[in-house]
N, C-alpha and C. Protein backbone atom coordinates (compact mmCIF):
# COMPACT_ATOMS: atom_id res chain seq x y z
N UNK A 1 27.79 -8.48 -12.02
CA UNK A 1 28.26 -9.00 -13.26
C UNK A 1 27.09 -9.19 -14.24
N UNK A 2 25.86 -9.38 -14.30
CA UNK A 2 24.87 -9.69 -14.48
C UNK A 2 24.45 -8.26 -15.56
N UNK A 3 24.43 -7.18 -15.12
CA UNK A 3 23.84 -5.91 -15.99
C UNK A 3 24.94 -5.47 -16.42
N UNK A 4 26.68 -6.12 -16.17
CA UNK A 4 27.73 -5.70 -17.51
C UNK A 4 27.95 -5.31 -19.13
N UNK A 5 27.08 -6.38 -19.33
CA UNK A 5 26.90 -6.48 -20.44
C UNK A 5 26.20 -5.28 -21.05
N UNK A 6 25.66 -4.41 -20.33
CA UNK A 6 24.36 -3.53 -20.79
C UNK A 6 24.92 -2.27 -20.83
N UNK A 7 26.73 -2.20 -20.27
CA UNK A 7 27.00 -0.74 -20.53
C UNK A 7 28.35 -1.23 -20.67
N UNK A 8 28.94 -2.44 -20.86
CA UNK A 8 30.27 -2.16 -21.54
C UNK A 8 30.58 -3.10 -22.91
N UNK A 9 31.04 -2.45 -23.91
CA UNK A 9 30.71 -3.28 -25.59
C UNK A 9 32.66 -3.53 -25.00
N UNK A 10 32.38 -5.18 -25.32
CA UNK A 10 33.90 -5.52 -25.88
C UNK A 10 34.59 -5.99 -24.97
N UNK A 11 36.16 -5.57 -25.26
CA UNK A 11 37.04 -6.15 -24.11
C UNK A 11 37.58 -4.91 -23.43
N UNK A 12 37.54 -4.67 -22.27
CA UNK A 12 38.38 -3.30 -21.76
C UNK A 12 39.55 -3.62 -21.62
N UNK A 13 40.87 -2.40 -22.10
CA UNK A 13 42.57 -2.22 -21.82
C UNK A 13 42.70 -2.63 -20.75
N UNK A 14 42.12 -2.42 -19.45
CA UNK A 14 42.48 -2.73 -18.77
C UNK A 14 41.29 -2.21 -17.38
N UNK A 15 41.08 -2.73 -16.26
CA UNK A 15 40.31 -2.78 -15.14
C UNK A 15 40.76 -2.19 -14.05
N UNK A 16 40.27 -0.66 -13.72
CA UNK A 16 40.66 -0.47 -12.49
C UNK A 16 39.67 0.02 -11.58
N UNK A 17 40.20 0.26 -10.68
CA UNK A 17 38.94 0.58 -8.88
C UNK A 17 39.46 2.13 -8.20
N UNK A 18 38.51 2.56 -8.97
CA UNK A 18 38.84 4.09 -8.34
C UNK A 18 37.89 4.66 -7.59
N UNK A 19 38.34 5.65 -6.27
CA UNK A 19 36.68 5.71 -5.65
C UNK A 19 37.14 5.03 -4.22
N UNK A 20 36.54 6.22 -3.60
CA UNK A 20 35.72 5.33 -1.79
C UNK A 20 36.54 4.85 -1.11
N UNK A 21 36.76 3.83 -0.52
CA UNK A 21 37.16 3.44 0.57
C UNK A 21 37.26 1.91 0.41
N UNK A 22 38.47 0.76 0.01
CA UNK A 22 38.08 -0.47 -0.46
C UNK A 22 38.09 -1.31 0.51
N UNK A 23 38.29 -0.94 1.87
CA UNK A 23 38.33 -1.83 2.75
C UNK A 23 37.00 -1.87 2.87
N UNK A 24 36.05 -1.18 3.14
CA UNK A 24 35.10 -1.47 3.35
C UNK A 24 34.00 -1.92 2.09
N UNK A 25 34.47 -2.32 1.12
CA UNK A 25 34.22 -2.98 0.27
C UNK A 25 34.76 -4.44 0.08
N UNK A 26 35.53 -4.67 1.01
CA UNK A 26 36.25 -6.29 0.53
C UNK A 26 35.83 -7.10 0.27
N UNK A 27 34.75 -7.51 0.76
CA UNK A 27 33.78 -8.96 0.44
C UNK A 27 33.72 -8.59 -1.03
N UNK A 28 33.22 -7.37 -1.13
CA UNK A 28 32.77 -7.61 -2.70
C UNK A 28 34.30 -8.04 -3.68
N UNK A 29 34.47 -6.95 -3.39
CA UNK A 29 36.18 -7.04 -4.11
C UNK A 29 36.75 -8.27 -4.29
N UNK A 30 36.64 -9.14 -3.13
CA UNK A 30 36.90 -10.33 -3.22
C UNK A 30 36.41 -11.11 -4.02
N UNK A 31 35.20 -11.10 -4.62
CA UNK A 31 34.34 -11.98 -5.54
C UNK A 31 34.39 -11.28 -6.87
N UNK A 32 34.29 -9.70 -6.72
CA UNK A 32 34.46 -8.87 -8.14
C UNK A 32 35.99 -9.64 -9.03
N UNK A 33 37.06 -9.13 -8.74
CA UNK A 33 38.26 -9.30 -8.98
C UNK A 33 38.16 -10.70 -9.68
N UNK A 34 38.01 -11.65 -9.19
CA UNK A 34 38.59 -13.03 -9.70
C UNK A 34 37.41 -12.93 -10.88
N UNK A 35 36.34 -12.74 -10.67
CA UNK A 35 34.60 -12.90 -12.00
C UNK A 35 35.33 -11.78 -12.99
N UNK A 36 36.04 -10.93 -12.78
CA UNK A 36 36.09 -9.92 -13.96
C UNK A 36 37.66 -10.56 -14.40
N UNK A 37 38.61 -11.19 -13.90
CA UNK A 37 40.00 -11.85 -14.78
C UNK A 37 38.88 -13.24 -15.20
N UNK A 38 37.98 -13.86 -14.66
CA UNK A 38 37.97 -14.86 -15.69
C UNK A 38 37.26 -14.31 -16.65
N UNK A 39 36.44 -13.45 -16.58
CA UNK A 39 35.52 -12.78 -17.86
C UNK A 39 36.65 -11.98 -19.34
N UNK A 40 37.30 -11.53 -18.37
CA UNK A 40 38.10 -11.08 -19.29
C UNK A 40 39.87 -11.33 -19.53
N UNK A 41 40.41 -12.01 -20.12
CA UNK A 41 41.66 -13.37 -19.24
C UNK A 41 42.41 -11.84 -19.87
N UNK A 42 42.29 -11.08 -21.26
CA UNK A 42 43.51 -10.40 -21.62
C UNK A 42 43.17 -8.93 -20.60
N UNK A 43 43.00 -8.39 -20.16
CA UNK A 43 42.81 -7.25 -19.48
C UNK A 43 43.04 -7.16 -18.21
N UNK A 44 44.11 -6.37 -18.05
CA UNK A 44 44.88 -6.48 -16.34
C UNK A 44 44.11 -5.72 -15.57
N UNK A 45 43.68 -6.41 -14.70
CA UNK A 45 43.15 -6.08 -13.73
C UNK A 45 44.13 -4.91 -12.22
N UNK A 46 43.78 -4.26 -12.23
CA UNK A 46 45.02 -3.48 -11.11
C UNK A 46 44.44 -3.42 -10.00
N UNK A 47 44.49 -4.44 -9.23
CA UNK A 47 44.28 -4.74 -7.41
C UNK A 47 45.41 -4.85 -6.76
N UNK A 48 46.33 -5.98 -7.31
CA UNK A 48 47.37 -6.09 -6.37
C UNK A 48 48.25 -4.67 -6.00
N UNK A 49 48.34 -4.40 -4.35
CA UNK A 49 49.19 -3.54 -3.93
C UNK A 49 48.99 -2.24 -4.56
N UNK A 50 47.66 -1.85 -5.22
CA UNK A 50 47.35 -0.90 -5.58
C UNK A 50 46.23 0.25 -5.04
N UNK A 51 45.87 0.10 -3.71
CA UNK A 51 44.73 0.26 -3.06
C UNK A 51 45.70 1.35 -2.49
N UNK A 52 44.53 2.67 -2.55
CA UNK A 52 45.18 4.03 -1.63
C UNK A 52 43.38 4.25 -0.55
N UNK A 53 44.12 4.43 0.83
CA UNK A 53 43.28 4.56 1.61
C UNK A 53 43.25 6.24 2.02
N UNK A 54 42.53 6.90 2.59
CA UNK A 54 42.88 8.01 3.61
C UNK A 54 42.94 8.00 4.68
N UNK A 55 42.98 6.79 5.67
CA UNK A 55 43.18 6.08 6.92
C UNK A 55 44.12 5.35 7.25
């Protein structure tokens, strides 16, 4: 959250997670998700029930 500021101007439409594998990302995810809805309250975030695995 820290070097955000340095490549995104404004408010984004909306937040999504595309890419990789998120289970093995969860810890982060877990802390990302909630820091980016309070940073940004109008911009939907798309986590819930939205995660595609290949496993």
């Amino acid at each position: 959250m820290d070097g955000l500021n340095d490549w995104l101007v404004g408010q984004p439409q909306r937040i999504e997670f595309w890419g990789g594998e998120p289970l093995v990302y969860w810890k982060k995810l877990k802390l990302l998700v909630p820091a980016l809805r309070e940073r940004f309250p109008d911009s939907p975030v798309y986590d819930d029930h939205q995660w595609f695995t290949s496993g």
